[in-house]
PDB file of N, CA and C in Angstrom:
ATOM      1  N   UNK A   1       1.565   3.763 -22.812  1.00  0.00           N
ATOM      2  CA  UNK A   1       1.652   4.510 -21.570  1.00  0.00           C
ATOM      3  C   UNK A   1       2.726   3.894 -20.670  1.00  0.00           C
ATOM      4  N   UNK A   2       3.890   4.766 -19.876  1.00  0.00           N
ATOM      5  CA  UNK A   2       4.814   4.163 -18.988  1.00  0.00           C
ATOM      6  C   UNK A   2       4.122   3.842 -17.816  1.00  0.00           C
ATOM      7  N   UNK A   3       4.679   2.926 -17.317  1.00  0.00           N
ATOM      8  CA  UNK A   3       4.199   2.765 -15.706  1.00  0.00           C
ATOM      9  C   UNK A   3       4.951   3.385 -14.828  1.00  0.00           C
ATOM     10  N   UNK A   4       4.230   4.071 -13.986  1.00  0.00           N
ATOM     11  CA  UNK A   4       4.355   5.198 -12.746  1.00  0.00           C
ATOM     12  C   UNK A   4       4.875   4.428 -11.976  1.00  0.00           C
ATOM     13  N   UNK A   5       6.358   4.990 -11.382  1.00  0.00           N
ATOM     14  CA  UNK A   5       6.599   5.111  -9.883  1.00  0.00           C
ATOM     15  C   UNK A   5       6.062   4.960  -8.765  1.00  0.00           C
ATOM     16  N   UNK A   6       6.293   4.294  -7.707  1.00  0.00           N
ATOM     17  CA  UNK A   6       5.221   5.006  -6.570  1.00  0.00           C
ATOM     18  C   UNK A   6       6.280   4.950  -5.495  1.00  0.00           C
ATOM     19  N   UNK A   7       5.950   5.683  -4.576  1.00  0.00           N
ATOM     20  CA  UNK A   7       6.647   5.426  -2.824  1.00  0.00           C
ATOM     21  C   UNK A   7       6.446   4.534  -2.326  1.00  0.00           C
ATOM     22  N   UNK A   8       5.052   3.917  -3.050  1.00  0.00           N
ATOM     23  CA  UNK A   8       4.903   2.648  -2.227  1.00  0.00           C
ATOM     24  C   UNK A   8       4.867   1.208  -3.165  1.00  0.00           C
ATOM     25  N   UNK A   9       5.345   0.020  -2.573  1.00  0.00           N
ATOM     26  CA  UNK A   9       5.342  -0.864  -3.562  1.00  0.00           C
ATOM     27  C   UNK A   9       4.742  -1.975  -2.313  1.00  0.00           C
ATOM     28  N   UNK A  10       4.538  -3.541  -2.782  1.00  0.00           N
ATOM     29  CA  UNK A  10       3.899  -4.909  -2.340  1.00  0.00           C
ATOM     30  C   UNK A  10       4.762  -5.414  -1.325  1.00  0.00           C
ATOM     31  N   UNK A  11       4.364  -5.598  -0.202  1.00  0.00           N
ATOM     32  CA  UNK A  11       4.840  -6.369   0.715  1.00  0.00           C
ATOM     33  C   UNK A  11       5.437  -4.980   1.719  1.00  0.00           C
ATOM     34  N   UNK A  12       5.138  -3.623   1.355  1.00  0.00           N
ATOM     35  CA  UNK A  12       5.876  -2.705   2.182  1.00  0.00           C
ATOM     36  C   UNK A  12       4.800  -1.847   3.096  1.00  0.00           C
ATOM     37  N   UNK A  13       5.340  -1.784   4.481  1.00  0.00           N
ATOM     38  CA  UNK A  13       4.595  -1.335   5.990  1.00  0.00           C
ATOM     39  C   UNK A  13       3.642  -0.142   5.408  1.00  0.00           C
ATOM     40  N   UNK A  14       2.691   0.465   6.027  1.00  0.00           N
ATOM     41  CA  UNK A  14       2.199   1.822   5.480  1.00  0.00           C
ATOM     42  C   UNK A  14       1.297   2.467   6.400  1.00  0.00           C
ATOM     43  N   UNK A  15       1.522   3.517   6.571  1.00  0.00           N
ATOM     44  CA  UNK A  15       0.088   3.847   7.563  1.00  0.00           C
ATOM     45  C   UNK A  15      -0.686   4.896   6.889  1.00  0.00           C
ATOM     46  N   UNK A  16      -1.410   4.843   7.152  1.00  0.00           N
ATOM     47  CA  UNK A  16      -2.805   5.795   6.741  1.00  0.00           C
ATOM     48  C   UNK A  16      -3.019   6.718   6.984  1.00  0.00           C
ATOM     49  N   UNK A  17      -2.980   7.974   6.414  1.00  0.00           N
ATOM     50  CA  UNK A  17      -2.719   9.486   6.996  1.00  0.00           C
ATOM     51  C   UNK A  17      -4.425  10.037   6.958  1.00  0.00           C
ATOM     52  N   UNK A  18      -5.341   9.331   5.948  1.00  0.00           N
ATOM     53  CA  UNK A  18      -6.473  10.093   5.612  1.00  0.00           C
ATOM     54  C   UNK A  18      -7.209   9.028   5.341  1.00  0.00           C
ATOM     55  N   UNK A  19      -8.768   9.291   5.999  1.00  0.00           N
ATOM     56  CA  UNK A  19     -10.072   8.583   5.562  1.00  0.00           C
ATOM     57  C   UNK A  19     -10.522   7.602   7.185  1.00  0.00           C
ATOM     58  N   UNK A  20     -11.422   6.871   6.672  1.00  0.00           N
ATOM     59  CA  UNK A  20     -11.884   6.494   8.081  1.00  0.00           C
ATOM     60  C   UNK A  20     -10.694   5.148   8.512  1.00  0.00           C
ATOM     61  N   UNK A  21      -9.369   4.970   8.359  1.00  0.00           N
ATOM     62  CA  UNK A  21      -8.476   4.224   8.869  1.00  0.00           C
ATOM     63  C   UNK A  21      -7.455   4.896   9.110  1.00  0.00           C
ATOM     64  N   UNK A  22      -7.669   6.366   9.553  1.00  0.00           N
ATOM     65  CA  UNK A  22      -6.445   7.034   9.635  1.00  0.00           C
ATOM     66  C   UNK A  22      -5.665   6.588  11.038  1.00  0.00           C
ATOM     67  N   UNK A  23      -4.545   6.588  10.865  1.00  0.00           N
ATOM     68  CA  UNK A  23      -3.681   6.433  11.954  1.00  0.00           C
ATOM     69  C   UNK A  23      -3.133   4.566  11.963  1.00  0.00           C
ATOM     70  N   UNK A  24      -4.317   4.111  11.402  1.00  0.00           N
ATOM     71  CA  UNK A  24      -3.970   2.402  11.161  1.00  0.00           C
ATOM     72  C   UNK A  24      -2.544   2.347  10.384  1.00  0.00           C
ATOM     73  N   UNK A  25      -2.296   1.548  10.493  1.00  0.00           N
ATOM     74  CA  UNK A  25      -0.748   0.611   9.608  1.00  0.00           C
ATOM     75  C   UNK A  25      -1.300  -0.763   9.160  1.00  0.00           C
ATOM     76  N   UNK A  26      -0.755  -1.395   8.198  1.00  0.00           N
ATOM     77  CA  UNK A  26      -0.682  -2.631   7.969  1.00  0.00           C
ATOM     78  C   UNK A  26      -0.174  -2.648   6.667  1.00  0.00           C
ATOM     79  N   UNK A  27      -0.152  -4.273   5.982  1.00  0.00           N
ATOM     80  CA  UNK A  27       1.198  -4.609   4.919  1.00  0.00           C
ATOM     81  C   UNK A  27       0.301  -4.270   3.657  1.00  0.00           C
ATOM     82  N   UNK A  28       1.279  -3.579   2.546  1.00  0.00           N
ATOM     83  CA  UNK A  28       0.323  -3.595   1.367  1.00  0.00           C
ATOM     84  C   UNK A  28       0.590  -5.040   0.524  1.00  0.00           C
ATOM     85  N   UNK A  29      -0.748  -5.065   0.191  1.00  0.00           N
ATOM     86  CA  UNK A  29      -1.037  -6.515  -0.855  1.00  0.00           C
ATOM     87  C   UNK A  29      -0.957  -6.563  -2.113  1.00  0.00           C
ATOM     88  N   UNK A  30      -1.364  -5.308  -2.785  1.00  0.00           N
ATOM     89  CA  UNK A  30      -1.444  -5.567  -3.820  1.00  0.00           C
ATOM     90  C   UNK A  30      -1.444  -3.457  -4.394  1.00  0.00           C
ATOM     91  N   UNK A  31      -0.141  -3.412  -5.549  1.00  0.00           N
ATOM     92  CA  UNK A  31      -0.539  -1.960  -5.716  1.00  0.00           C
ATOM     93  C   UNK A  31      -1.549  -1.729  -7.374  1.00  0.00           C
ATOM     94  N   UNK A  32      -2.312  -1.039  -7.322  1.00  0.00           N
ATOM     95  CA  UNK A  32      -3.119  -0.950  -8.980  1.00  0.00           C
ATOM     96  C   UNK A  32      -3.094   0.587  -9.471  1.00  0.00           C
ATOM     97  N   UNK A  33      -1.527   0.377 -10.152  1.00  0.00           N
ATOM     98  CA  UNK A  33      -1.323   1.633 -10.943  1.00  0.00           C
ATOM     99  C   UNK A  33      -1.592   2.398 -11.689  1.00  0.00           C
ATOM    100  N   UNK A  34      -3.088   2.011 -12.244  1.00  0.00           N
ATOM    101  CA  UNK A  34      -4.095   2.808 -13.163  1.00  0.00           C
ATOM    102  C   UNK A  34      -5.009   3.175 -12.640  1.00  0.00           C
ATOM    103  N   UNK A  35      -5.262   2.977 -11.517  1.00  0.00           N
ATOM    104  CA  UNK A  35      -6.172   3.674 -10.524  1.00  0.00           C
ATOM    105  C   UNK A  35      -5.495   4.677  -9.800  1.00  0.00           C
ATOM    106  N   UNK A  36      -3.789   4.332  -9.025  1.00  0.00           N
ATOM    107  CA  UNK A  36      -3.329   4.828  -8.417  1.00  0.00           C
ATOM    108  C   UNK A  36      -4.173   4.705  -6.810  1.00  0.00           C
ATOM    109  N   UNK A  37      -3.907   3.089  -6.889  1.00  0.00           N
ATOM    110  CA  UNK A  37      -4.440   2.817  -5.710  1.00  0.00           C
ATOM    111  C   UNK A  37      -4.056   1.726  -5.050  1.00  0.00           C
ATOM    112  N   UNK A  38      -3.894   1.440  -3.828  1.00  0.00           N
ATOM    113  CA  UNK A  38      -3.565  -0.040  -3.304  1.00  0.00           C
ATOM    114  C   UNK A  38      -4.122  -0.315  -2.339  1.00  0.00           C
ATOM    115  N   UNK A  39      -3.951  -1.730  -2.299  1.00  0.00           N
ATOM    116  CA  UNK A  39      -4.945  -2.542  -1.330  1.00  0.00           C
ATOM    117  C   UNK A  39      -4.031  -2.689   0.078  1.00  0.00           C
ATOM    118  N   UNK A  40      -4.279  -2.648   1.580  1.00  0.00           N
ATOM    119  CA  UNK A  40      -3.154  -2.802   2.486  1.00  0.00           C
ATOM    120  C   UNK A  40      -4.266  -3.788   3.342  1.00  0.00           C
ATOM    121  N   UNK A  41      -3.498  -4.808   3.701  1.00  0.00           N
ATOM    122  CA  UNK A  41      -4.182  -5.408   4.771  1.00  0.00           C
ATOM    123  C   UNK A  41      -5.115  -5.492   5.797  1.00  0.00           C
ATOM    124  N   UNK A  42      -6.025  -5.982   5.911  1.00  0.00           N
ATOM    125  CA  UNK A  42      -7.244  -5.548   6.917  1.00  0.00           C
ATOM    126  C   UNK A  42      -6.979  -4.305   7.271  1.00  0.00           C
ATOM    127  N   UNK A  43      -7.598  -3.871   6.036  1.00  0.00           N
ATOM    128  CA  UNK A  43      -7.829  -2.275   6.299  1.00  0.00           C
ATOM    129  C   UNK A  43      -8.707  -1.623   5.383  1.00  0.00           C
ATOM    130  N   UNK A  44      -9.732  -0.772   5.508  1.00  0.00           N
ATOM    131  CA  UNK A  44     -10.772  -0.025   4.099  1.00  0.00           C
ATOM    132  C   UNK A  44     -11.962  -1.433   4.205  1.00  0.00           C
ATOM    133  N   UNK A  45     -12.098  -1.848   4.829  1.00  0.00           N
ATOM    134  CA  UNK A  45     -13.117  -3.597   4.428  1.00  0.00           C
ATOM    135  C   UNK A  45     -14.356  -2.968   4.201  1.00  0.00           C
ATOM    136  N   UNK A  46     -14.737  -3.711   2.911  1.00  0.00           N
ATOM    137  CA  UNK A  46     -16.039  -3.181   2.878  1.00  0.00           C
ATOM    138  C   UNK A  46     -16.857  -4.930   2.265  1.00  0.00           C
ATOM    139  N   UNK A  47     -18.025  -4.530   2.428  1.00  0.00           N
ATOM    140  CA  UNK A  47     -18.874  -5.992   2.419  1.00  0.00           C
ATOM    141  C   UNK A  47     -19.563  -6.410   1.172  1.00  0.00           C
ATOM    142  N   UNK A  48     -19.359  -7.124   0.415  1.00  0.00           N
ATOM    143  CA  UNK A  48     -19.435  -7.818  -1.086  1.00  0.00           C
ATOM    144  C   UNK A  48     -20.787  -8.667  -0.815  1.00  0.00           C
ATOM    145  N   UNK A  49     -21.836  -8.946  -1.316  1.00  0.00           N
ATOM    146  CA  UNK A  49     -22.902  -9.118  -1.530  1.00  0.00           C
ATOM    147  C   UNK A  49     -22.640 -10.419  -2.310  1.00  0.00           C
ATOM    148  N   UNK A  50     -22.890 -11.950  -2.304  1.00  0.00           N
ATOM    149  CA  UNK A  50     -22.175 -12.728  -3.587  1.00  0.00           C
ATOM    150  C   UNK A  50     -23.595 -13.757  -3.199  1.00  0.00           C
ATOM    151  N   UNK A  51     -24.426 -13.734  -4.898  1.00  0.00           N
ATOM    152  CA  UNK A  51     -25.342 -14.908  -4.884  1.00  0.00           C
ATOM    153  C   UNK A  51     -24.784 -16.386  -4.806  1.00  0.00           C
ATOM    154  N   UNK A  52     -25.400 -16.872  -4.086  1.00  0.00           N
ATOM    155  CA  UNK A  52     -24.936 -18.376  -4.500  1.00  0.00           C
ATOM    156  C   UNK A  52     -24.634 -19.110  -6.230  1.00  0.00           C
ATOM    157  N   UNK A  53     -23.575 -20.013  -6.364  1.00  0.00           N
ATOM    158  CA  UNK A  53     -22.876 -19.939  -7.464  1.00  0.00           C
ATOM    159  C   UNK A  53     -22.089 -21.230  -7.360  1.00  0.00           C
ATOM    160  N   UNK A  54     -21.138 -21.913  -8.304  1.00  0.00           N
ATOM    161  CA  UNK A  54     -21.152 -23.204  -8.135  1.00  0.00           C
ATOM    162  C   UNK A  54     -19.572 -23.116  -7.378  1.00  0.00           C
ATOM    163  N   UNK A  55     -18.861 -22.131  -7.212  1.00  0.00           N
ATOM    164  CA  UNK A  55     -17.680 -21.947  -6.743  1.00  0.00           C
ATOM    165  C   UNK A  55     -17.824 -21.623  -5.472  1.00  0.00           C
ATOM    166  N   UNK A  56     -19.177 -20.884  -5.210  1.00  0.00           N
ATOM    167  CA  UNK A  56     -19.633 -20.947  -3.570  1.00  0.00           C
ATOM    168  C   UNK A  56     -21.244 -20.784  -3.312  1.00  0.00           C
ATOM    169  N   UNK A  57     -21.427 -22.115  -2.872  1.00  0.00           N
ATOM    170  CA  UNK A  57     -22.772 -22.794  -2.813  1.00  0.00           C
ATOM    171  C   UNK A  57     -23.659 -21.781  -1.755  1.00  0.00           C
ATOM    172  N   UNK A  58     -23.075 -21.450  -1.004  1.00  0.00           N
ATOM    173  CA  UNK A  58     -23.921 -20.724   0.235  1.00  0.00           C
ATOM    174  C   UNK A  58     -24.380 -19.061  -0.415  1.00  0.00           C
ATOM    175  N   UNK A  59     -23.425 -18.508  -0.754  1.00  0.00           N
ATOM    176  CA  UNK A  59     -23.361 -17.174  -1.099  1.00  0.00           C
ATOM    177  C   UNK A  59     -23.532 -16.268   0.007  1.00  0.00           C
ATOM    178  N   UNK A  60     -23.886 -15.275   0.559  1.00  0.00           N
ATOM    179  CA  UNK A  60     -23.662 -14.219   1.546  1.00  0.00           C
ATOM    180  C   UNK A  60     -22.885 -13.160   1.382  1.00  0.00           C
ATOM    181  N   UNK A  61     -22.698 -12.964   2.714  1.00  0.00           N
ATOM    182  CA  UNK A  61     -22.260 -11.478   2.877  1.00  0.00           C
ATOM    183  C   UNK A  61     -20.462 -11.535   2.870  1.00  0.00           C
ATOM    184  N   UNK A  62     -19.724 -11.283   2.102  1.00  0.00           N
ATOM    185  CA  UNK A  62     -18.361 -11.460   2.473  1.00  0.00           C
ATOM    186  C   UNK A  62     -17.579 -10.262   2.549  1.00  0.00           C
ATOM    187  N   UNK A  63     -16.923 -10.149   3.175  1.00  0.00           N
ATOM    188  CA  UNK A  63     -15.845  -8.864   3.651  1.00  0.00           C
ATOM    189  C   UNK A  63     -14.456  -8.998   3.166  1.00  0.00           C
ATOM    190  N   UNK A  64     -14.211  -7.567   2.235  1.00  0.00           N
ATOM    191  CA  UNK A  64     -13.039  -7.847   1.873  1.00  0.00           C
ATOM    192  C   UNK A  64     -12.099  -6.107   1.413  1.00  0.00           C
ATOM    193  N   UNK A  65     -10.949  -6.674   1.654  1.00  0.00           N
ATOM    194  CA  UNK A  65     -10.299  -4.846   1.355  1.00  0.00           C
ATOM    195  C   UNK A  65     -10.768  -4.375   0.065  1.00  0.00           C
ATOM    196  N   UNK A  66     -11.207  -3.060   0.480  1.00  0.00           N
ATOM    197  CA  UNK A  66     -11.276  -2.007  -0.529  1.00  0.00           C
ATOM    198  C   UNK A  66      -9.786  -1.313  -1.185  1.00  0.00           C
ATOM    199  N   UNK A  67      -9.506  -0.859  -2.249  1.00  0.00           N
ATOM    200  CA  UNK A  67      -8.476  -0.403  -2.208  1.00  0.00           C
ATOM    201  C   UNK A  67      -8.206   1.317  -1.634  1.00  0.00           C
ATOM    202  N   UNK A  68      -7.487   1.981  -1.117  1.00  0.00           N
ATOM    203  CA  UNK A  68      -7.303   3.500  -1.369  1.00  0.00           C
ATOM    204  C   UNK A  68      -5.982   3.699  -1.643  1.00  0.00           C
ATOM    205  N   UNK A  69      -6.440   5.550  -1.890  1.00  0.00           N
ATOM    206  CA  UNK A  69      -5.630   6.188  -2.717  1.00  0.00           C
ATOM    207  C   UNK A  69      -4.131   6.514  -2.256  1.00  0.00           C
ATOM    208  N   UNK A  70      -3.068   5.948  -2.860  1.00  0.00           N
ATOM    209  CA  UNK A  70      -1.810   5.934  -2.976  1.00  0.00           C
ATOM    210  C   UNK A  70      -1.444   7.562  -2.026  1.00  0.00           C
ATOM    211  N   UNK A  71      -2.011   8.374  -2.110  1.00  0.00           N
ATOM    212  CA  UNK A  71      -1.465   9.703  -1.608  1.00  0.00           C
ATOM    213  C   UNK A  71      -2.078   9.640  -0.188  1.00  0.00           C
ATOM    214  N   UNK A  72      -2.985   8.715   0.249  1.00  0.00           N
ATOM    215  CA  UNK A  72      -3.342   8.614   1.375  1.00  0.00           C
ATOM    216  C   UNK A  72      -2.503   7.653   2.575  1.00  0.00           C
ATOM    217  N   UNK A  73      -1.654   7.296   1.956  1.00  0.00           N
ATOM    218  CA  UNK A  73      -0.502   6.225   2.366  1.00  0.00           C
ATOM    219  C   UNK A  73       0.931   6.734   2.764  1.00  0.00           C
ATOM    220  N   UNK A  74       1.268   6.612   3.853  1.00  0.00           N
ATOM    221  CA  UNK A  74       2.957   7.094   4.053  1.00  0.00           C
ATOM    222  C   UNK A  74       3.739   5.718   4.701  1.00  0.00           C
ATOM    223  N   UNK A  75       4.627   5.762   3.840  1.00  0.00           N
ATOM    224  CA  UNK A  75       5.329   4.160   4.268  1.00  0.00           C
ATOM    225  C   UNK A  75       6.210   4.588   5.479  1.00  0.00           C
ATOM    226  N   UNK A  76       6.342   3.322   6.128  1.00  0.00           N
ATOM    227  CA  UNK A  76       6.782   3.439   7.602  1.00  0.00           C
ATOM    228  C   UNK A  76       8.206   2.804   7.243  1.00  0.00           C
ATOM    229  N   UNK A  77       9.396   3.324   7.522  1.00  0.00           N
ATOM    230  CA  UNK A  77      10.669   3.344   7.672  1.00  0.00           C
ATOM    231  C   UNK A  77      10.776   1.779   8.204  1.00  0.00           C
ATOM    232  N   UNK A  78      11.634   0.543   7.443  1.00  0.00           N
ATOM    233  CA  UNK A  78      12.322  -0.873   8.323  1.00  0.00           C
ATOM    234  C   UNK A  78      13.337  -0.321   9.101  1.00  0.00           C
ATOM    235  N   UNK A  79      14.031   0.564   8.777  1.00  0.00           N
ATOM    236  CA  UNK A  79      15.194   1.020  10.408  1.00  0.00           C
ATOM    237  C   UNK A  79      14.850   2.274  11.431  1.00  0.00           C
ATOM    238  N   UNK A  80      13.452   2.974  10.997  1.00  0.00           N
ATOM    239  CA  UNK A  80      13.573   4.075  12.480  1.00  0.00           C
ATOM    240  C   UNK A  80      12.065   3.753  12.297  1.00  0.00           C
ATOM    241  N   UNK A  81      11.326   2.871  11.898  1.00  0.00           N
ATOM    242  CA  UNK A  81      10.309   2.569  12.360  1.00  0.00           C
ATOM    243  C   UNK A  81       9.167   3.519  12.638  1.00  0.00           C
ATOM    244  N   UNK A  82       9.827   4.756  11.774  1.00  0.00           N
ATOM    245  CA  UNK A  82       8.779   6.099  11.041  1.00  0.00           C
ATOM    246  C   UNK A  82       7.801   6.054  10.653  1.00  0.00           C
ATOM    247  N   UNK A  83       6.888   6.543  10.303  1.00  0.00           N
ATOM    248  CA  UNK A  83       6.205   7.314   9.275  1.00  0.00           C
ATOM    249  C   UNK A  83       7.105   8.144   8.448  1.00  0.00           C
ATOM    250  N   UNK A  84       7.550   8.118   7.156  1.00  0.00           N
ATOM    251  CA  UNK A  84       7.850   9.161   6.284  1.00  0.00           C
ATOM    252  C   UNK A  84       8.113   9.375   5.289  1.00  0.00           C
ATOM    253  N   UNK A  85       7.965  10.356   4.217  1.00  0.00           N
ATOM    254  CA  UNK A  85       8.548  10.624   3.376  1.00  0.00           C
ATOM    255  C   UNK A  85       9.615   9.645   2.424  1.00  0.00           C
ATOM    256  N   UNK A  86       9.076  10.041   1.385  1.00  0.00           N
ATOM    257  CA  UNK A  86      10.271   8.853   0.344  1.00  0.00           C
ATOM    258  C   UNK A  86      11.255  10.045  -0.199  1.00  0.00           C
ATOM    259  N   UNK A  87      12.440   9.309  -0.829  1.00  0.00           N
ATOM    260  CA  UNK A  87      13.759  10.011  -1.639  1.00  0.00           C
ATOM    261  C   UNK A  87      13.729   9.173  -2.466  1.00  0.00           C
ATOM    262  N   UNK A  88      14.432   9.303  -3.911  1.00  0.00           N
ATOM    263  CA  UNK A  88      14.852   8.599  -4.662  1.00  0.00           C
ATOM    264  C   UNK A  88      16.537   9.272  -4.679  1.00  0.00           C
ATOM    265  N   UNK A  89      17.519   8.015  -4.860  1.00  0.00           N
ATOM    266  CA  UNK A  89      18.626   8.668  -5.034  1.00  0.00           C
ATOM    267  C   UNK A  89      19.169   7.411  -6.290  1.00  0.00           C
ATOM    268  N   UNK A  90      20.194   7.908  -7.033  1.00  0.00           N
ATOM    269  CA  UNK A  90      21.053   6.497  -8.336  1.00  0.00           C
ATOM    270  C   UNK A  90      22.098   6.512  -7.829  1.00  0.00           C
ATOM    271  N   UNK A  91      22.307   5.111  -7.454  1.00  0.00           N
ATOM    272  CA  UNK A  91      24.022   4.521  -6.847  1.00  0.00           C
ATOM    273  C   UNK A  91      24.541   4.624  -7.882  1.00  0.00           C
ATOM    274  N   UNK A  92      25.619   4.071  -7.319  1.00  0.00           N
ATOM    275  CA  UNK A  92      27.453   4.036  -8.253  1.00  0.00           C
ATOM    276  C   UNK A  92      26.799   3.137  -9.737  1.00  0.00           C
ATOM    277  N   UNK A  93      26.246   1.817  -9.119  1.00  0.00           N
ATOM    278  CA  UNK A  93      25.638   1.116 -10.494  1.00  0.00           C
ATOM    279  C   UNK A  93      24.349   1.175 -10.932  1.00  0.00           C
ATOM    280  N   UNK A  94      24.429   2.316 -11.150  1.00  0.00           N
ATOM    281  CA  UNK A  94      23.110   2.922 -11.571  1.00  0.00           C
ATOM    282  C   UNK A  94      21.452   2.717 -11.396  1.00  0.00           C
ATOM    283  N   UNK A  95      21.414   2.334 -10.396  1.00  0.00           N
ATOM    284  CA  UNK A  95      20.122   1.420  -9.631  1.00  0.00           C
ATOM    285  C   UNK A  95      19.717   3.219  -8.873  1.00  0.00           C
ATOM    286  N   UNK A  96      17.787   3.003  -9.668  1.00  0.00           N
ATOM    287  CA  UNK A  96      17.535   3.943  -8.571  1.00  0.00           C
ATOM    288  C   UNK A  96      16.689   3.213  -7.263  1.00  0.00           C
ATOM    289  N   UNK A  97      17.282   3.669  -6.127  1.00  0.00           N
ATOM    290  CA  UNK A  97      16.506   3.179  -4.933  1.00  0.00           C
ATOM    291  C   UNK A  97      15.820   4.133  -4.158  1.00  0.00           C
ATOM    292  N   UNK A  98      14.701   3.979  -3.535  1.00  0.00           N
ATOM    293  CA  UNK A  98      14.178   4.549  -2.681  1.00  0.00           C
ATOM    294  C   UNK A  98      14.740   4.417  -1.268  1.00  0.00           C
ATOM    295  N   UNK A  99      14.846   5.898  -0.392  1.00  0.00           N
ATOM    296  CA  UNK A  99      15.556   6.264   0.634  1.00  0.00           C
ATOM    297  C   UNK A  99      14.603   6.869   1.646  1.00  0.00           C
ATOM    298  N   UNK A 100      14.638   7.024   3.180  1.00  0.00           N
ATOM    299  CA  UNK A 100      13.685   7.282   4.016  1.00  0.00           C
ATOM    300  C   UNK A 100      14.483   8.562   4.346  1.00  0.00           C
ATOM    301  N   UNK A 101      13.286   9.941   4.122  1.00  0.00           N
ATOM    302  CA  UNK A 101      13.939  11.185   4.434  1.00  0.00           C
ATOM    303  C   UNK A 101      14.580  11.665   5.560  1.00  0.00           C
ATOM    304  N   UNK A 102      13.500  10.445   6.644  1.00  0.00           N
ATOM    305  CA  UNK A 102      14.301  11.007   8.350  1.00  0.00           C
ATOM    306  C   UNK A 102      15.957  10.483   8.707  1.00  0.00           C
ATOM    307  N   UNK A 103      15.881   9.299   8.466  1.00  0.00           N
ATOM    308  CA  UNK A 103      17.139   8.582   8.555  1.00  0.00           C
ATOM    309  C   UNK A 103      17.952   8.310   7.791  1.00  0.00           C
ATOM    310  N   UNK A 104      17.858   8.817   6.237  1.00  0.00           N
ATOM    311  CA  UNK A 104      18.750   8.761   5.144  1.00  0.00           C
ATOM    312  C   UNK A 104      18.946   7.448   4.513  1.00  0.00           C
ATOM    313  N   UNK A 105      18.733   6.505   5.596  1.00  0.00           N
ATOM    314  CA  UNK A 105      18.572   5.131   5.009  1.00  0.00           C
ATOM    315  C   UNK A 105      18.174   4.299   4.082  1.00  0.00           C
ATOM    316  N   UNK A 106      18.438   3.562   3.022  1.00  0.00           N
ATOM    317  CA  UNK A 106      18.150   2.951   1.788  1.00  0.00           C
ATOM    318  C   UNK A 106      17.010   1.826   2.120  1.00  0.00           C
ATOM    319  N   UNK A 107      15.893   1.972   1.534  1.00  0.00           N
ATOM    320  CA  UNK A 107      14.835   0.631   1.975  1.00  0.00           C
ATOM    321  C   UNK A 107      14.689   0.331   0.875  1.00  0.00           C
ATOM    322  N   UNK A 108      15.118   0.039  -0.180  1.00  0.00           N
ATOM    323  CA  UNK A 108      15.313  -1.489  -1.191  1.00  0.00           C
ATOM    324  C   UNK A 108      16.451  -1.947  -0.850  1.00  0.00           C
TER     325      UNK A 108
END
């Protein structure tokens, strides 16, 4: 199986168009392309239940990101500081990069 594309990749801004964090932003951490899902920074937290264990003696209640769905995500523009839309375009040396639709601008 090839690995999928996405608009969005690790370490890039994003805000949340849908679900109970809509309108939030923060950095994505981690993307999981067989789910078609990624994890973004204190954001989606949901609460993990963990018995005590020899890696953590106390055990409790711990809080940690949930992932959501990639189509629920619109990356926020580094030069107009948008919300928007992705492009793909192939330069002169054949590199495809992703481009921000409002400002035409190259963000790789």
């Amino acid at each position: 199986m090839k690995a999928q594309k996405y608009h969005i990749k690790k370490n890039d801004t994003v805000l949340v168009i849908a679900g109970k964090d809509k309108g939030k932003s923060g950095k994505v951490l981690r993307v999981i392309p067989k789910k078609d899902r990624a994890i973004v920074e204190k954001l989606n937290m949901a609460k993990r239940h963990l018995k005590p264990s020899q890696q953590n003696r106390q055990g409790g209640i711990l809080e940690r990101e949930a992932p959501l769905h990639i189509s629920n995500l619109k990356l926020i523009c580094t030069k107009c500081t948008d919300p928007t839309r992705v492009g793909y375009r192939i330069l002169e040396d054949n590199r495809k990069v992703r481009y921000c639709k409002k400002c035409n601008e190259i963000i790789d």
